[in-house]
N, C-alpha and C. Protein backbone atom coordinates (compact mmCIF):
# COMPACT_ATOMS: atom_id res chain seq x y z
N UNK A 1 -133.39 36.29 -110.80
CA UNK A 1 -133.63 37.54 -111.51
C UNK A 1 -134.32 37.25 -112.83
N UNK A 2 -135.53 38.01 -113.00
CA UNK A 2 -136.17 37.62 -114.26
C UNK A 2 -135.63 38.53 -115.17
N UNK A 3 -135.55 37.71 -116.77
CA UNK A 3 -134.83 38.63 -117.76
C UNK A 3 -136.01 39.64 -118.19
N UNK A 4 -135.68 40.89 -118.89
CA UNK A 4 -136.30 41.54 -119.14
C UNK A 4 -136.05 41.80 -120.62
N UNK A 5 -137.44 41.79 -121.77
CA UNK A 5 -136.92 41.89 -122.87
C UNK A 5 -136.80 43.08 -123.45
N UNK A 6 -135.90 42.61 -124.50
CA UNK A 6 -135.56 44.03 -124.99
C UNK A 6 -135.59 43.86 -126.48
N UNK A 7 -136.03 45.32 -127.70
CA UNK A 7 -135.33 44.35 -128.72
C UNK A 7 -134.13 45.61 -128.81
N UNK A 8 -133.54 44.56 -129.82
CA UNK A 8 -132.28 45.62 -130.64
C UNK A 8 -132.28 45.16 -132.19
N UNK A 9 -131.60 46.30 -132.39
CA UNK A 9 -130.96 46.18 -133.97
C UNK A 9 -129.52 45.79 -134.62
N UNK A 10 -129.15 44.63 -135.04
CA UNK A 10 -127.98 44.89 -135.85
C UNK A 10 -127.47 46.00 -136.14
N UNK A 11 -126.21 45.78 -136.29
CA UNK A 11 -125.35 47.88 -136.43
C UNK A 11 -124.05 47.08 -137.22
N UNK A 12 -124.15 47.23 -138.68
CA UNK A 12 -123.37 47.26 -139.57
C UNK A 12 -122.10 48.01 -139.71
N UNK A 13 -122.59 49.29 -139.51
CA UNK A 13 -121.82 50.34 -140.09
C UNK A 13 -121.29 50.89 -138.64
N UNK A 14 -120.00 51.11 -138.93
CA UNK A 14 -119.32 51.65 -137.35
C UNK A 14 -118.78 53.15 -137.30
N UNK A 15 -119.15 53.74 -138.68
CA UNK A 15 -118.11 54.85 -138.91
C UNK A 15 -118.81 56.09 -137.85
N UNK A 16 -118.00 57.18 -137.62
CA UNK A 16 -118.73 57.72 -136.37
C UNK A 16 -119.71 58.57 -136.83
N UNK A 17 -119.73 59.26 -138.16
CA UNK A 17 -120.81 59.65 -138.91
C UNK A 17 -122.19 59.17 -138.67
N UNK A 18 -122.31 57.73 -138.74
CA UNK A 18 -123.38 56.79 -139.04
C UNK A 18 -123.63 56.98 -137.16
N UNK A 19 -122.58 57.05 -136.37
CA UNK A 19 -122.96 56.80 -134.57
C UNK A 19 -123.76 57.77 -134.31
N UNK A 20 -123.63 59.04 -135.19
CA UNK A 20 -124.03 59.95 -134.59
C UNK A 20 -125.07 60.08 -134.72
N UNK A 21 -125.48 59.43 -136.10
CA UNK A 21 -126.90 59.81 -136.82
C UNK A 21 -127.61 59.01 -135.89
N UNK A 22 -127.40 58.15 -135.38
CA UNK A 22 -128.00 57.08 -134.96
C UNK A 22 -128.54 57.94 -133.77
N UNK A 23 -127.32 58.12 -133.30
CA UNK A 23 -128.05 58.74 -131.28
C UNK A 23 -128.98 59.77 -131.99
N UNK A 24 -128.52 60.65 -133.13
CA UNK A 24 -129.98 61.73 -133.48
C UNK A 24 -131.57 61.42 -133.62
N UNK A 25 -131.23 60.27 -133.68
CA UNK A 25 -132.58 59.64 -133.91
C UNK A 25 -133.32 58.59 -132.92
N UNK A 26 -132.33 58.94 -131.73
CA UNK A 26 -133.19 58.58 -130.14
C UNK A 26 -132.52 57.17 -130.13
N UNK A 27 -131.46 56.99 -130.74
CA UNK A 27 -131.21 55.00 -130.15
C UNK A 27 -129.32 55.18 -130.06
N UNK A 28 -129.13 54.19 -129.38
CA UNK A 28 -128.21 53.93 -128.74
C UNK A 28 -126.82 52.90 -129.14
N UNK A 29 -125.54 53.42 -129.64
CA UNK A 29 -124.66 52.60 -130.09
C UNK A 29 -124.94 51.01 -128.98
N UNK A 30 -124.54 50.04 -128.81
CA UNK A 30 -124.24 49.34 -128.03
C UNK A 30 -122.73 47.81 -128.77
N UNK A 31 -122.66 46.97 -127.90
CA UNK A 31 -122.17 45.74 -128.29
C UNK A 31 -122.90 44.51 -127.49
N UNK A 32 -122.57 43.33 -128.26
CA UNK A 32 -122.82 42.43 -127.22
C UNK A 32 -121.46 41.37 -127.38
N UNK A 33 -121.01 40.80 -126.77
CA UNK A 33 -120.39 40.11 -126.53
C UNK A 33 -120.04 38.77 -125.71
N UNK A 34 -118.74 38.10 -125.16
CA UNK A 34 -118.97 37.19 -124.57
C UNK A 34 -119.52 35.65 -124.57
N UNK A 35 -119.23 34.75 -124.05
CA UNK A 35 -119.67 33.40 -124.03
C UNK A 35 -119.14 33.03 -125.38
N UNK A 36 -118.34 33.45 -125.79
CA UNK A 36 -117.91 32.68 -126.78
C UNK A 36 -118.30 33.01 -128.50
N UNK A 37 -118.82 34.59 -128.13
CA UNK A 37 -119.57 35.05 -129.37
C UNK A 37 -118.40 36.19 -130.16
N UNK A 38 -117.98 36.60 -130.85
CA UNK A 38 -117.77 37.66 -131.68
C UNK A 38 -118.40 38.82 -131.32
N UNK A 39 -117.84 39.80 -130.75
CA UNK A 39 -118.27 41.28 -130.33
C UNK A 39 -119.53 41.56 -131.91
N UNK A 40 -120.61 41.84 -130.92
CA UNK A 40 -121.63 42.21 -132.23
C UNK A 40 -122.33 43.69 -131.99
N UNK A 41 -122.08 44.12 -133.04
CA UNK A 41 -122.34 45.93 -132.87
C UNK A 41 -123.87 45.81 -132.44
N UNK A 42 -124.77 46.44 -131.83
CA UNK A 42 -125.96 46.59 -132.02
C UNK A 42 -126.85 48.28 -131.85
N UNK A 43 -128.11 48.28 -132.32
CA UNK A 43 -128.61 49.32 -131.32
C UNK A 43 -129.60 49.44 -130.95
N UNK A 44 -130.32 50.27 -129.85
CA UNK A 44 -131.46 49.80 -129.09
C UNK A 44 -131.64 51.68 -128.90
N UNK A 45 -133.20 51.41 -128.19
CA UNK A 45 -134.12 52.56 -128.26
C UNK A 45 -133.51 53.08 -126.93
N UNK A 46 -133.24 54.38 -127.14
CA UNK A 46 -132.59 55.45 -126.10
C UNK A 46 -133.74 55.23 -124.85
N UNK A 47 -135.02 55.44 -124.87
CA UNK A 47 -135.87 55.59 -124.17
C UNK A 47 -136.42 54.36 -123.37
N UNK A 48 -136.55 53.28 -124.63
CA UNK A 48 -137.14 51.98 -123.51
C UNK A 48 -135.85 51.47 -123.05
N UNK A 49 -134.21 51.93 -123.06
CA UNK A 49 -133.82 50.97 -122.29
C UNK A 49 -133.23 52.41 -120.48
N UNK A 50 -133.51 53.42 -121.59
CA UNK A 50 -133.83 54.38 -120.15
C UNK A 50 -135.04 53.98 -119.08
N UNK A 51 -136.22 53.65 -119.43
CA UNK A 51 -137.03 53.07 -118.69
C UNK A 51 -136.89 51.76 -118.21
N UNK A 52 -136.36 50.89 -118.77
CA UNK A 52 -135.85 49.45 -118.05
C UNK A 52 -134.88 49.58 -117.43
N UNK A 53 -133.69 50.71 -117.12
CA UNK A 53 -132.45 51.14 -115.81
C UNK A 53 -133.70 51.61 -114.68
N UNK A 54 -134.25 52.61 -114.91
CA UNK A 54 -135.27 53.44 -113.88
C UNK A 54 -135.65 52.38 -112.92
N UNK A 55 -136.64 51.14 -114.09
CA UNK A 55 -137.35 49.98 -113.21
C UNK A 55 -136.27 49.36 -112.52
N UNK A 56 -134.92 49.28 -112.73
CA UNK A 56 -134.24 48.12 -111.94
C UNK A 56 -133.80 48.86 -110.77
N UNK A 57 -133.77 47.88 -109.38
CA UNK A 57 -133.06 47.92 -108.44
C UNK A 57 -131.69 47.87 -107.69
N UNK A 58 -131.01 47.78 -109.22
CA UNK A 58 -129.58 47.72 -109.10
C UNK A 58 -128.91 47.60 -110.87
N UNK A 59 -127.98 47.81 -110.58
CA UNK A 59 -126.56 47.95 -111.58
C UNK A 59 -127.14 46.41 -112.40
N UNK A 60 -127.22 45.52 -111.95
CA UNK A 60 -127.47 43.99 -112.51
C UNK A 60 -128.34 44.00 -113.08
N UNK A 61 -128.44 43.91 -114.38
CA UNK A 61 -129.92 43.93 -115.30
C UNK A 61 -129.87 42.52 -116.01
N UNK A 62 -130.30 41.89 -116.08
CA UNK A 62 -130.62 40.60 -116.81
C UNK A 62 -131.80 40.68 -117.91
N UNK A 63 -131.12 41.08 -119.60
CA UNK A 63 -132.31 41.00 -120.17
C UNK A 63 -132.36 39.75 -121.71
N UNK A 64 -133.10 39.84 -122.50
CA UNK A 64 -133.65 38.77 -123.20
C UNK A 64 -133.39 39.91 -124.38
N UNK A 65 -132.10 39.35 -125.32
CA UNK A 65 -132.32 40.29 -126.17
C UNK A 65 -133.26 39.92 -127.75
N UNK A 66 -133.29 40.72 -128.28
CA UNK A 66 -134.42 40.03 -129.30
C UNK A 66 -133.49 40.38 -130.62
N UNK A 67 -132.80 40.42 -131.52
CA UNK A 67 -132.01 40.70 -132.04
C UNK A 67 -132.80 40.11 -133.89
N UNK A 68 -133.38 40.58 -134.14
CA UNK A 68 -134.37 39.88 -135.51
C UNK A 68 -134.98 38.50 -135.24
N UNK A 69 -135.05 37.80 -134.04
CA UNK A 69 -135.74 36.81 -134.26
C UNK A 69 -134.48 36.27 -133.57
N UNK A 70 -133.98 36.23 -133.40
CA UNK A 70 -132.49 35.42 -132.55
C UNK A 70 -132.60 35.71 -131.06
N UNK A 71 -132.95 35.23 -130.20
CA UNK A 71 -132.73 35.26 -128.65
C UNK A 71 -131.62 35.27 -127.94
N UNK A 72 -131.46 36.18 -127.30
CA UNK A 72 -129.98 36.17 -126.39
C UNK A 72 -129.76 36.89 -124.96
N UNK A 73 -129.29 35.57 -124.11
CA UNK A 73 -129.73 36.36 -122.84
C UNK A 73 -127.93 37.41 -122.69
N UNK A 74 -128.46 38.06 -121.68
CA UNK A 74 -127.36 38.68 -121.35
C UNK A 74 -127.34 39.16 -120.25
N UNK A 75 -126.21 40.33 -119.50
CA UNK A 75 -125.92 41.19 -118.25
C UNK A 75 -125.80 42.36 -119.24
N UNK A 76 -126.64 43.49 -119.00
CA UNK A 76 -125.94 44.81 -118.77
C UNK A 76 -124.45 45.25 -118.56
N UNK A 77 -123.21 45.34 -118.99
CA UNK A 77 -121.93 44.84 -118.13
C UNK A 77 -121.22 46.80 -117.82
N UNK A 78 -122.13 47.36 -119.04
CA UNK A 78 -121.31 48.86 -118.59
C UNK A 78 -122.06 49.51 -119.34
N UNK A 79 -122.57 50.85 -118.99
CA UNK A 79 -123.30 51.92 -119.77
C UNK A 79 -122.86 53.27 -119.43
N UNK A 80 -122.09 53.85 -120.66
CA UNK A 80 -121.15 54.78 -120.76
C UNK A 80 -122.39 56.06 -120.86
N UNK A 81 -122.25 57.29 -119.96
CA UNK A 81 -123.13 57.93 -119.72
C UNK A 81 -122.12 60.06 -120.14
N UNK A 82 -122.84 60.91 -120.94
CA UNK A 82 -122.05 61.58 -121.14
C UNK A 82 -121.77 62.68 -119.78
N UNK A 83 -120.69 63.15 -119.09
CA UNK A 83 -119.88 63.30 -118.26
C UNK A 83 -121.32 64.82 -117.64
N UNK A 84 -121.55 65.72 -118.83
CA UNK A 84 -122.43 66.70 -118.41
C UNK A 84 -124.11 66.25 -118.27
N UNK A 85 -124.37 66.25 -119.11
CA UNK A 85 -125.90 65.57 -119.36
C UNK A 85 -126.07 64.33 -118.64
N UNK A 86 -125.41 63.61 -118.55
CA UNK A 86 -125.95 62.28 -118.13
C UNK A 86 -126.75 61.16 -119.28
N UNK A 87 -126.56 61.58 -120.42
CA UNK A 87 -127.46 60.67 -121.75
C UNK A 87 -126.50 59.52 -121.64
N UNK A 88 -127.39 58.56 -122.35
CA UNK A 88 -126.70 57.42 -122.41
C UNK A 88 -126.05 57.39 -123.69
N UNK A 89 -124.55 56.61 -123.54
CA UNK A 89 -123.97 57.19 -124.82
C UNK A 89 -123.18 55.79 -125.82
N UNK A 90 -122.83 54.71 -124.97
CA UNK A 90 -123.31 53.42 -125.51
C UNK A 90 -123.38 52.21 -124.34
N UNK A 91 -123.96 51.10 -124.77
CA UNK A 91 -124.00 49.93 -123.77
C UNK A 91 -123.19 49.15 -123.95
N UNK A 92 -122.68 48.03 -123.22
CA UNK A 92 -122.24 47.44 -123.27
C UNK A 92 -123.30 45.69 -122.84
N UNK A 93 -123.33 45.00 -123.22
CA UNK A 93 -124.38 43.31 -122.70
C UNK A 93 -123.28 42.66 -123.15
N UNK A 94 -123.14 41.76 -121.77
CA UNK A 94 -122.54 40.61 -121.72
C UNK A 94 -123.31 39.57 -122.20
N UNK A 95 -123.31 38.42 -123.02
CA UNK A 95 -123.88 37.57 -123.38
C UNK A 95 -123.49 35.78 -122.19
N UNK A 96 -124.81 35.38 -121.50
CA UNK A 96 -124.50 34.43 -120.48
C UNK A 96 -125.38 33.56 -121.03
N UNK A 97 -125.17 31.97 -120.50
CA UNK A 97 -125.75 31.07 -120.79
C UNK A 97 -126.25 31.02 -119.89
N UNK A 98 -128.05 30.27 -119.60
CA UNK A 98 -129.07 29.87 -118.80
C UNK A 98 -128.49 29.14 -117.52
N UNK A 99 -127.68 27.90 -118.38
CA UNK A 99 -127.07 27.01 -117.40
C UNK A 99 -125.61 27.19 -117.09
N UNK A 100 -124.77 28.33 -117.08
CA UNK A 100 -123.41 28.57 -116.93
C UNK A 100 -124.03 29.82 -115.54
N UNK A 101 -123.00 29.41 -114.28
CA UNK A 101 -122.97 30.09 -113.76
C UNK A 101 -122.67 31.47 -113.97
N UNK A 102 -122.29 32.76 -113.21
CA UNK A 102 -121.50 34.15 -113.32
C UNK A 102 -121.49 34.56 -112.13
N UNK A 103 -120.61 35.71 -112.24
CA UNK A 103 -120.25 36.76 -111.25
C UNK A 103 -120.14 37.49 -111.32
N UNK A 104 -121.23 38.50 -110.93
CA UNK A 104 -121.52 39.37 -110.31
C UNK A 104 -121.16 40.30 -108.91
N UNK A 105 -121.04 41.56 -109.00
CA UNK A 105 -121.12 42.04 -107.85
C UNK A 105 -122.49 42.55 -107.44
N UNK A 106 -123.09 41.91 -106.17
CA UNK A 106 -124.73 42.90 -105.75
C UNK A 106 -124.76 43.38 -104.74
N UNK A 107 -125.04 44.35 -104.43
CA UNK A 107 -125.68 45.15 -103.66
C UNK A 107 -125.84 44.74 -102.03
N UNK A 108 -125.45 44.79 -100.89
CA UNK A 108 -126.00 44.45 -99.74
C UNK A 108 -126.45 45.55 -98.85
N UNK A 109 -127.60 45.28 -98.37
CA UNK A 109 -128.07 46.15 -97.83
C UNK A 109 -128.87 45.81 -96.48
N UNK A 110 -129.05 46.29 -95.35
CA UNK A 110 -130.25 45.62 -94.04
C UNK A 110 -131.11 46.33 -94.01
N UNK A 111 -132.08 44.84 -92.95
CA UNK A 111 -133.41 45.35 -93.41
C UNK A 111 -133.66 45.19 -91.56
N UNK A 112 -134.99 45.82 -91.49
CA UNK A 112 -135.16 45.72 -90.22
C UNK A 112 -134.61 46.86 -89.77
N UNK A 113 -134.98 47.04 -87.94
CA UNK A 113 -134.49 48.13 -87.26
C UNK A 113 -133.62 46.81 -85.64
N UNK A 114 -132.07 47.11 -86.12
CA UNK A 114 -131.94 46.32 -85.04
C UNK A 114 -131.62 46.60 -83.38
N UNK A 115 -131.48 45.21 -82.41
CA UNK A 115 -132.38 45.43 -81.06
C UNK A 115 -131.59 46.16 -80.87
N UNK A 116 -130.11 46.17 -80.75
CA UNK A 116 -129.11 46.26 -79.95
C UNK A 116 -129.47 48.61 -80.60
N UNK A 117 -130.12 48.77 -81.57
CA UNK A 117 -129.90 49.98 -82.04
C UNK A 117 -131.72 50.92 -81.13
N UNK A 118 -132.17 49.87 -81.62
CA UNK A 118 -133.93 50.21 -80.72
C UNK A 118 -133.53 50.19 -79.01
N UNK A 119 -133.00 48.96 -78.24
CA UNK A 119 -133.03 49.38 -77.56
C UNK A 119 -131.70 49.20 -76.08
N UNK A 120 -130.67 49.07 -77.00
CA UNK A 120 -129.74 49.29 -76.02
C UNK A 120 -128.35 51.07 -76.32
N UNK A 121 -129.45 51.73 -77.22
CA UNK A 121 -128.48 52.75 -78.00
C UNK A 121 -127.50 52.79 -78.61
N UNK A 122 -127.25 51.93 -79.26
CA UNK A 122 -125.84 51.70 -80.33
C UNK A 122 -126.49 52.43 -81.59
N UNK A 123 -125.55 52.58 -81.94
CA UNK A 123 -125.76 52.12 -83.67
C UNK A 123 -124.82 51.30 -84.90
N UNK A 124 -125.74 51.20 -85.68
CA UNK A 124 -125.59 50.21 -86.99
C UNK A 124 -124.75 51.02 -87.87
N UNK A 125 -123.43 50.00 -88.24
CA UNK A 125 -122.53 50.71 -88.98
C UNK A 125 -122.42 49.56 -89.88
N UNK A 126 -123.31 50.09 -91.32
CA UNK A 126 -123.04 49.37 -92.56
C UNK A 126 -121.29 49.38 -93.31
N UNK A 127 -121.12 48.43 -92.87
CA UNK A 127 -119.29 48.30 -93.84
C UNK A 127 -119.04 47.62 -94.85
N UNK A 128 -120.12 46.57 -95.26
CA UNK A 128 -119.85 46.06 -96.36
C UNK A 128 -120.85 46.66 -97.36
N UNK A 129 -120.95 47.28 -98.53
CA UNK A 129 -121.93 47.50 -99.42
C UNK A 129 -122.44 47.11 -100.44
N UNK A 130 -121.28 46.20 -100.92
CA UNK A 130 -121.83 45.05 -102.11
C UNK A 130 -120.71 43.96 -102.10
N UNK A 131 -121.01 42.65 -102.51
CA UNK A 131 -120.13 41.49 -102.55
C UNK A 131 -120.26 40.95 -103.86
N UNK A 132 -119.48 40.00 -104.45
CA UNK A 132 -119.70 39.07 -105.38
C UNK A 132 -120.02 38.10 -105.12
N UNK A 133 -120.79 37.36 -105.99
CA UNK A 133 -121.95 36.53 -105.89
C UNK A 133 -121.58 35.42 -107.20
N UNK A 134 -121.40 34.21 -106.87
CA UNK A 134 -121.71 33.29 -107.87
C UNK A 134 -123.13 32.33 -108.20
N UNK A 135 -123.59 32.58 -109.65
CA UNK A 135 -124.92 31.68 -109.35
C UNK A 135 -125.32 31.36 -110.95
N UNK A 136 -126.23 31.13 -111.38
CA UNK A 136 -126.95 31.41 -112.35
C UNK A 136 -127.41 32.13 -112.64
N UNK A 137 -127.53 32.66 -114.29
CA UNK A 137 -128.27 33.90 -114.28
C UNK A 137 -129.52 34.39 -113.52
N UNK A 138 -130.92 32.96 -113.49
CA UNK A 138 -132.04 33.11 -113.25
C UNK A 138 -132.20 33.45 -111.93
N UNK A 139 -131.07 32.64 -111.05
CA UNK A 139 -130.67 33.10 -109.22
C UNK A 139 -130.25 34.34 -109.20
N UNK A 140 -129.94 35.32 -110.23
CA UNK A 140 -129.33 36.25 -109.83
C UNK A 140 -130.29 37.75 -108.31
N UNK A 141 -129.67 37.47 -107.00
CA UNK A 141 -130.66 38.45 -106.48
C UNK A 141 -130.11 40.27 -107.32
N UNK A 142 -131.58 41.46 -107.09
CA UNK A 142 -130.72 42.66 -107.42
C UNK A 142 -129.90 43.04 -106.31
N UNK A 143 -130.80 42.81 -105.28
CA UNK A 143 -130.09 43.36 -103.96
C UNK A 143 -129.80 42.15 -103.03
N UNK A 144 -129.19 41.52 -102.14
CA UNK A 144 -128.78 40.82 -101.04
C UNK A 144 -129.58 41.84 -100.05
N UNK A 145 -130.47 41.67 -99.33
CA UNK A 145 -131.25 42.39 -98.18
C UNK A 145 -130.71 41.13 -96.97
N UNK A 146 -130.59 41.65 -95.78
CA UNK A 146 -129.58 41.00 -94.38
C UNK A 146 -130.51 41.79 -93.51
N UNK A 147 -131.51 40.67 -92.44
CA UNK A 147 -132.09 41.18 -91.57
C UNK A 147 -131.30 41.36 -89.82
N UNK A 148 -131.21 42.75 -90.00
CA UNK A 148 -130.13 42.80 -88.77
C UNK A 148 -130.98 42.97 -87.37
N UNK A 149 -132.08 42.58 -87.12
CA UNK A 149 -133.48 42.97 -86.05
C UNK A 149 -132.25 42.10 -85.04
N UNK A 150 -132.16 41.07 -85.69
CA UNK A 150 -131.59 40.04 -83.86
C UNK A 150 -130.68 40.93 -83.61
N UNK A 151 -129.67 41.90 -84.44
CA UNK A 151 -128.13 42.01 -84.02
C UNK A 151 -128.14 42.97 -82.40
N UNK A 152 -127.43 42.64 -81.66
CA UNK A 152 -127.27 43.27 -79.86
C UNK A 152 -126.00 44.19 -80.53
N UNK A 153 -126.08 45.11 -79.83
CA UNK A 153 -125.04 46.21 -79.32
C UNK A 153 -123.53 45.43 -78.86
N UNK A 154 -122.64 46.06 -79.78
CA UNK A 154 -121.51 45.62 -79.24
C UNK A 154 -121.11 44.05 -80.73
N UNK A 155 -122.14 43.57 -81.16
CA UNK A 155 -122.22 42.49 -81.84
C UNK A 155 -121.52 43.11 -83.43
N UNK A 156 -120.70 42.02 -84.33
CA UNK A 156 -120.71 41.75 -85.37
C UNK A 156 -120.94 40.95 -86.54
N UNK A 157 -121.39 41.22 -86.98
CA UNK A 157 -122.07 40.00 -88.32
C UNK A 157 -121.34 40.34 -89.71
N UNK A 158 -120.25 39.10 -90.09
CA UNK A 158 -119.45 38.90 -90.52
C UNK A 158 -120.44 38.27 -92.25
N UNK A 159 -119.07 38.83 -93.60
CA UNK A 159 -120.32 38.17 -94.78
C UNK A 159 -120.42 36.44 -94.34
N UNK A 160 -119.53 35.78 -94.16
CA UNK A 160 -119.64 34.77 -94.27
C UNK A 160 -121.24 34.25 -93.18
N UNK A 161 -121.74 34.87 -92.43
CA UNK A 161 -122.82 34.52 -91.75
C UNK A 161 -123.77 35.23 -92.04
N UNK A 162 -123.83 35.93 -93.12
CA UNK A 162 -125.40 36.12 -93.79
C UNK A 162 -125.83 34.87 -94.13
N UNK A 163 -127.43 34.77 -93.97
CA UNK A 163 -127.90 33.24 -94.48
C UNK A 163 -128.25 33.65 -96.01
N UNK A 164 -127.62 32.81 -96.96
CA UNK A 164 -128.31 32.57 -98.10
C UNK A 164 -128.69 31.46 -98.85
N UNK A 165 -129.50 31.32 -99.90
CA UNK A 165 -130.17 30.08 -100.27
C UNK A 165 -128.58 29.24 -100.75
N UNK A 166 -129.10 28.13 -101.31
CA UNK A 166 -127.86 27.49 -101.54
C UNK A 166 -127.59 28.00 -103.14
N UNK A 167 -128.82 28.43 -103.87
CA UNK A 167 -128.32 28.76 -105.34
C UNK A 167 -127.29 30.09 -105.09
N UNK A 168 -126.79 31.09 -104.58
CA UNK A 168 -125.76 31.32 -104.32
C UNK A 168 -124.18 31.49 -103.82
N UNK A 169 -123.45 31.43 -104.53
CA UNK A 169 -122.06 31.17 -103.63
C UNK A 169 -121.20 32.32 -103.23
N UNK A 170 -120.84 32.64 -102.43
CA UNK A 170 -119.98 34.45 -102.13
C UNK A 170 -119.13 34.02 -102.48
N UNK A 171 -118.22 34.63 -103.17
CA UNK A 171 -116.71 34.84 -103.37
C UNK A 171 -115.92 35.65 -102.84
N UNK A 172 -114.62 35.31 -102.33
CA UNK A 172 -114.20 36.16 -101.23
C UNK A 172 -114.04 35.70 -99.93
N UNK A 173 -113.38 36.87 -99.16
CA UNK A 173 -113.14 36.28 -97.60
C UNK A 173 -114.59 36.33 -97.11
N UNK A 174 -114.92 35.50 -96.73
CA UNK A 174 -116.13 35.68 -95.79
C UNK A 174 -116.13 36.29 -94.44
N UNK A 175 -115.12 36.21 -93.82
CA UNK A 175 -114.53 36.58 -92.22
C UNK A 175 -114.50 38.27 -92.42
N UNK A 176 -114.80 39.13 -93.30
CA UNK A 176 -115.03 40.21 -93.27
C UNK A 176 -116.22 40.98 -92.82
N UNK A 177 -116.17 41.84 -92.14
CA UNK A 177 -117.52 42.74 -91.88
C UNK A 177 -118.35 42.95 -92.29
N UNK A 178 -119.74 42.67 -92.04
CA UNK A 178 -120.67 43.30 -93.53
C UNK A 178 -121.37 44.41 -92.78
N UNK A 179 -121.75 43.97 -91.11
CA UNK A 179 -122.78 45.14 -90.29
C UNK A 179 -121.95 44.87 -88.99
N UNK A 180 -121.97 45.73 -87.97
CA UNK A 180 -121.75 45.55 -86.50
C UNK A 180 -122.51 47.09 -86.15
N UNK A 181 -123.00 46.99 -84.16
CA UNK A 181 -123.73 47.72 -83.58
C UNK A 181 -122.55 48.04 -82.55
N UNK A 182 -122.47 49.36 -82.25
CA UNK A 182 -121.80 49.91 -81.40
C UNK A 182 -122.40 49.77 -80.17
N UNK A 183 -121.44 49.82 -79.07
CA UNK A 183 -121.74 49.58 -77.67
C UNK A 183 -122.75 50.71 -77.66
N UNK A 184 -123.95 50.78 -76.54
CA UNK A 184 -124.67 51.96 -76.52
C UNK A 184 -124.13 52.35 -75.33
N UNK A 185 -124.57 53.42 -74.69
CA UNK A 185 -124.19 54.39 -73.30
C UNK A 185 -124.30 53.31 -72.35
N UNK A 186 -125.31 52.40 -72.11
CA UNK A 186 -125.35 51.69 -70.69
C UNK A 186 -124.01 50.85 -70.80
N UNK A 187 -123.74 50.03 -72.30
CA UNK A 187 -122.65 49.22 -72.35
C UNK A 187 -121.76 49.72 -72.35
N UNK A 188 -121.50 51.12 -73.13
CA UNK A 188 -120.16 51.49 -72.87
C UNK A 188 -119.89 51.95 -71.11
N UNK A 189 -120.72 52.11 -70.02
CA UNK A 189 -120.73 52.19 -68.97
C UNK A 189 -120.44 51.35 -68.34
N UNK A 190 -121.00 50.17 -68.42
CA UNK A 190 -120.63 49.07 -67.82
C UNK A 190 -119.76 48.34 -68.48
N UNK A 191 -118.86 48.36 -69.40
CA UNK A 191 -117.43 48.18 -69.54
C UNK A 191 -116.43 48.69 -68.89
N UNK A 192 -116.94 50.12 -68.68
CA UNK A 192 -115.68 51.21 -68.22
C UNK A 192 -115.41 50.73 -66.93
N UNK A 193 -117.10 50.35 -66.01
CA UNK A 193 -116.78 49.93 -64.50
C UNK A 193 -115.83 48.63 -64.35
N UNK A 194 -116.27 47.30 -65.67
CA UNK A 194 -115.78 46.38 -65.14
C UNK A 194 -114.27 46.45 -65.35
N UNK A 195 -113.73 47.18 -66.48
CA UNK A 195 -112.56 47.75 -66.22
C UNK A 195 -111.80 48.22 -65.30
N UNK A 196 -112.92 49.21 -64.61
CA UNK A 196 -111.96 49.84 -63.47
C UNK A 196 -111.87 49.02 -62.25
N UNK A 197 -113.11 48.07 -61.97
CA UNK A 197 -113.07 47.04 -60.96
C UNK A 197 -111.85 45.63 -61.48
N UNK A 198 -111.45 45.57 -62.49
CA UNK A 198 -109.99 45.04 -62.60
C UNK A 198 -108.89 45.60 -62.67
N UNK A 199 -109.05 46.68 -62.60
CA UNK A 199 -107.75 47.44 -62.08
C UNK A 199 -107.59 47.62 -61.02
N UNK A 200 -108.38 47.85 -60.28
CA UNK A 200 -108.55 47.99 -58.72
C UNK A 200 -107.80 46.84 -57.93
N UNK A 201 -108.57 45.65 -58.36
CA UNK A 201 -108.25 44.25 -57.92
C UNK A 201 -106.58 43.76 -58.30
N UNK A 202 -106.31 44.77 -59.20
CA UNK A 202 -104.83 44.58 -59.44
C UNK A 202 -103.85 45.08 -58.61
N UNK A 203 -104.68 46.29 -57.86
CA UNK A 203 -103.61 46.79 -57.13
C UNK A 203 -103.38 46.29 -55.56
């Protein structure tokens, strides 16, 4: 995941007077925190970091903060949004090191149209929707995309058998569901027979 920069401002003053003036004037309480830093007040432009959520593909933002000349990477970790409007009302950035892994939760999603859904009539029942992910910041994917084209009718594909590069690690049971294809009409047909042809043979 490439960082995206941003700048911000130091934020001295915390009193809610001063918060308010602030959002009046188009920018955004925030903090940064983490890795070992002292919670640091900051604030940033209402608008360019509304346009850098828009551009991203997920909840996981990785950006480069610019803070007077001081560099600092970080995560996005929470952005408090007001309940009617939807404005942004403060941020929260986690502060991560280059070379320190994290965890994350991302996004999983399939890609492809699979066989068992094209052409034995099943369908694709997404059950897993996002996992945690251990890696480096720079490995971070937004989305996990899982090409389900091979998956047959009747089949399940478990997280632990998504293929991924080695710069990521899942956390978690892997033996859990992420996609499976329902029997289609011919299979559920020809189950029912071979069923009934072992019952038969039973009697």
């Amino acid at each position: 995941m490439e960082a995206q920069a941003l700048k911000v401002e130091s934020r001295a003053d915390l009193k809610r007077t001063r918060v308010k003036k602030l959002r009046t004037g188009g920018n955004v309480p925030a903090v940064l925190y983490g890795n070992s830093l002292e919670p640091r007040p900051l604030a940033i432009a209402e608008a360019e970091f509304a346009k850098l959520i828009k551009a991203s593909a997920s909840k996981n933002i990785l950006v480069q903060l610019d803070v007077a000349g001081d560099p600092q990477l970080a995560l996005v970790q929470e952005i408090q949004r007001h309940p009617l409007s939807g404005a942004i009302l403060h941020v929260d950035f986690r502060a991560v090191a280059e070379n320190k892994p994290v965890i994350v939760s991302v996004p999983v999603e399939p890609k492809g149209e699979a066989y068992g859904v094209k052409n034995e009539g099943g369908l694709l029942e997404h059950v897993l929707f996002q996992t945690k992910i251990k890696a480096l910041p720079k490995d971070l994917p937004e989305i996990i995309f899982v090409d389900v084209s091979g998956m047959r009718s009747g089949q399940t594909m478990h997280l632990g058998e998504i293929p991924l590069p080695d710069t990521l690690q899942v956390m978690g049971n892997k033996g859990i569901p992420a996609f499976s294809i329902s029997l289609g009409r011919a299979a559920r047909a020809e189950a029912a027979q071979e069923k009934a042809a072992a019952a038969a043979a039973k009697e």
